[in-house]
C-alpha atoms as a PDB file:
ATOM      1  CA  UNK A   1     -14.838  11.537  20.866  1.00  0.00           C
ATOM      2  CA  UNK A   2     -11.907   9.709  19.818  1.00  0.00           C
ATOM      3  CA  UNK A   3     -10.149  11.631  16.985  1.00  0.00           C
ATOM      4  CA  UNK A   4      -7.180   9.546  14.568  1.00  0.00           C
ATOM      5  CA  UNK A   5      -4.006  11.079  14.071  1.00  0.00           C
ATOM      6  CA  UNK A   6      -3.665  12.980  11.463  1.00  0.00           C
ATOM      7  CA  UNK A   7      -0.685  11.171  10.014  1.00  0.00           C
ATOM      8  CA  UNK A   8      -3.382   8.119   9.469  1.00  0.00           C
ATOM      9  CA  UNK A   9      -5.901  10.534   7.457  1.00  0.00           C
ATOM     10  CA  UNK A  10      -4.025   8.909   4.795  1.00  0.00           C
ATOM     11  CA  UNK A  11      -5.184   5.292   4.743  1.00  0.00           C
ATOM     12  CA  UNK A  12      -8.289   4.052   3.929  1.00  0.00           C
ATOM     13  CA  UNK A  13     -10.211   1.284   6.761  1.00  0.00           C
ATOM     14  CA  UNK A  14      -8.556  -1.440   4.731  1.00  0.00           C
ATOM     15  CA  UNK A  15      -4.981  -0.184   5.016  1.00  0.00           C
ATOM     16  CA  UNK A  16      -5.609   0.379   8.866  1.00  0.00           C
ATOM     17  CA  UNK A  17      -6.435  -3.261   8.856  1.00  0.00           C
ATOM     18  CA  UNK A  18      -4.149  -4.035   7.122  1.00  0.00           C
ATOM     19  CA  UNK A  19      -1.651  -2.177   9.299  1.00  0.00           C
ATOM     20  CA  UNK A  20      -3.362  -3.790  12.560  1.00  0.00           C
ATOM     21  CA  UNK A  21      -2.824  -7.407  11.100  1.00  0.00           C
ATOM     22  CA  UNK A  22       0.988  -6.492  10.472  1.00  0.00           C
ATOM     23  CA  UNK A  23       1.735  -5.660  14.272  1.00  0.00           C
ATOM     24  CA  UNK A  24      -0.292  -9.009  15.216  1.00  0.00           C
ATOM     25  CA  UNK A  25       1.875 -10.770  12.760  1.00  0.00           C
ATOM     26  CA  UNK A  26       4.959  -8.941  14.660  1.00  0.00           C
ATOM     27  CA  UNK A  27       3.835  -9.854  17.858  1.00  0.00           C
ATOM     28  CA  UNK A  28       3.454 -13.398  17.130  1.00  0.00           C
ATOM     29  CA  UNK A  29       6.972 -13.223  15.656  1.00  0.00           C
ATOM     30  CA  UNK A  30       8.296 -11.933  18.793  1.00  0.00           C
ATOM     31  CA  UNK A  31       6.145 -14.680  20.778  1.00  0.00           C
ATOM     32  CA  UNK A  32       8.210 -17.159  18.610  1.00  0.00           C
ATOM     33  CA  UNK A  33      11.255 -15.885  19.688  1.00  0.00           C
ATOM     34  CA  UNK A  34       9.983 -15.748  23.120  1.00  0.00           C
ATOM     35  CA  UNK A  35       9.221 -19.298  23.071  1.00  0.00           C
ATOM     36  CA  UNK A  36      12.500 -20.506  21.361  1.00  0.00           C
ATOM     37  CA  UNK A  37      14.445 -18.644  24.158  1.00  0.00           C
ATOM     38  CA  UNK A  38      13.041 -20.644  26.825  1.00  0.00           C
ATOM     39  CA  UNK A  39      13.241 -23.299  25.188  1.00  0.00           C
ATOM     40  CA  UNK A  40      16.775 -23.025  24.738  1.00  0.00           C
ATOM     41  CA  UNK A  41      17.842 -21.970  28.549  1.00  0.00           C
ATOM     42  CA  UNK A  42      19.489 -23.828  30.981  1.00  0.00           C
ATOM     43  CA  UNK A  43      17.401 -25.785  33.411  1.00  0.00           C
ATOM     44  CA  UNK A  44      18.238 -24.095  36.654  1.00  0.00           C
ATOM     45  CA  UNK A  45      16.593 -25.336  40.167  1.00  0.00           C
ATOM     46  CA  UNK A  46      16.320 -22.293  41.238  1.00  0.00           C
ATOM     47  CA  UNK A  47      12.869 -20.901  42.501  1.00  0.00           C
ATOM     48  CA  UNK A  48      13.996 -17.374  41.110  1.00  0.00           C
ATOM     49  CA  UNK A  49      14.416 -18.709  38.062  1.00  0.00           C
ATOM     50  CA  UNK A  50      11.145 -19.436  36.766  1.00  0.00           C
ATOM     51  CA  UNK A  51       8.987 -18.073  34.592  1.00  0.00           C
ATOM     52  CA  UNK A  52       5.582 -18.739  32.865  1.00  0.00           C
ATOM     53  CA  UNK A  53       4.531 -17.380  29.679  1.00  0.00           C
ATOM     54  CA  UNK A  54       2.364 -19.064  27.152  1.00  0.00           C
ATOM     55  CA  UNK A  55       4.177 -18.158  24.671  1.00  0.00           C
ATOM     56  CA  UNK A  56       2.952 -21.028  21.962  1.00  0.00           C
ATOM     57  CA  UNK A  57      -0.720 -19.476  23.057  1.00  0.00           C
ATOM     58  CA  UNK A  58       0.201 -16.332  21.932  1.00  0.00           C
ATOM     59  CA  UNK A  59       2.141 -16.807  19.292  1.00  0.00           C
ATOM     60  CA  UNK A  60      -0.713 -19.410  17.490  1.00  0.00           C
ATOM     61  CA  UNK A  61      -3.690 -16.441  18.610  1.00  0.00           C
ATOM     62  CA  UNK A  62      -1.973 -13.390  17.115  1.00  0.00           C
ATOM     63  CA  UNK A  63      -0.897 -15.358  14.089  1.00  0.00           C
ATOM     64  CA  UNK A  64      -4.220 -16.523  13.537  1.00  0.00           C
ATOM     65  CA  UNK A  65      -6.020 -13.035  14.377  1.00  0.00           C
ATOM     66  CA  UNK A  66      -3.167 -11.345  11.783  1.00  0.00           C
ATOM     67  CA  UNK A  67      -3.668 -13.474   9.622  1.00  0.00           C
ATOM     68  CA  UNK A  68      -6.973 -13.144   9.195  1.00  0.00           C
ATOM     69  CA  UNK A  69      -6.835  -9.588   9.305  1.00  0.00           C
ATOM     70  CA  UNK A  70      -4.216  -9.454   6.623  1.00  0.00           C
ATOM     71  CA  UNK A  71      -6.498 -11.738   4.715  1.00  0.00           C
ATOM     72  CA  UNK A  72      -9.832  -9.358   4.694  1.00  0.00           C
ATOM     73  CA  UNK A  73      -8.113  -6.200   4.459  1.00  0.00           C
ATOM     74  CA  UNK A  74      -5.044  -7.361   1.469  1.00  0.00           C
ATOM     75  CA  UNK A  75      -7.859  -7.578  -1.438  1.00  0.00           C
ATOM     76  CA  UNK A  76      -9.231  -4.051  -0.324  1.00  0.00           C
ATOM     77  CA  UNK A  77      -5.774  -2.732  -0.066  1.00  0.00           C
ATOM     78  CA  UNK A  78      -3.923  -3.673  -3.049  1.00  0.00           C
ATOM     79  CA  UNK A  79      -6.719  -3.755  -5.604  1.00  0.00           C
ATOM     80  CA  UNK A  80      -8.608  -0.467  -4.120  1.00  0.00           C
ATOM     81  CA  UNK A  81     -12.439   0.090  -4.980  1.00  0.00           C
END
């Protein structure tokens, strides 16, 4: 069976929550800054060139899925039981 790390023992399910909604949040920032890079290159005609992420895709899923993480787990976390 799966065992946390010990330096997790710590937090309660609300602050790993928490936690998880914070790295989705991060991940759609860095989605963000995916997308405004390509947005922001030069056109070249080269086949070599191009690439294909959907970056807006990912960006609008993990900010939704952090946010709603951060959402449920924020109440738990700052106010305790």
């Amino acid at each position: 069976m799966l065992q946390e790390p010990e330096f997790l023992l710590f937090a309660s399910e609300a602050d790993l929550v928490a936690l998880a909604g914070a790295s989705f949040i991060l991940l759609a920032l860095l989605a963000l800054l995916g997308d405004r890079l390509r947005n922001r290159r030069e056109r070249v005609e080269r086949l070599d060139r191009v690439g294909w992420v959907p970056w807006t895709g990912i960006f609008v899923a993990c900010a939704i899925i952090g946010g709603g993480l951060l959402a449920m787990s924020l109440p738990q976390a700052i106010f305790g039981s």
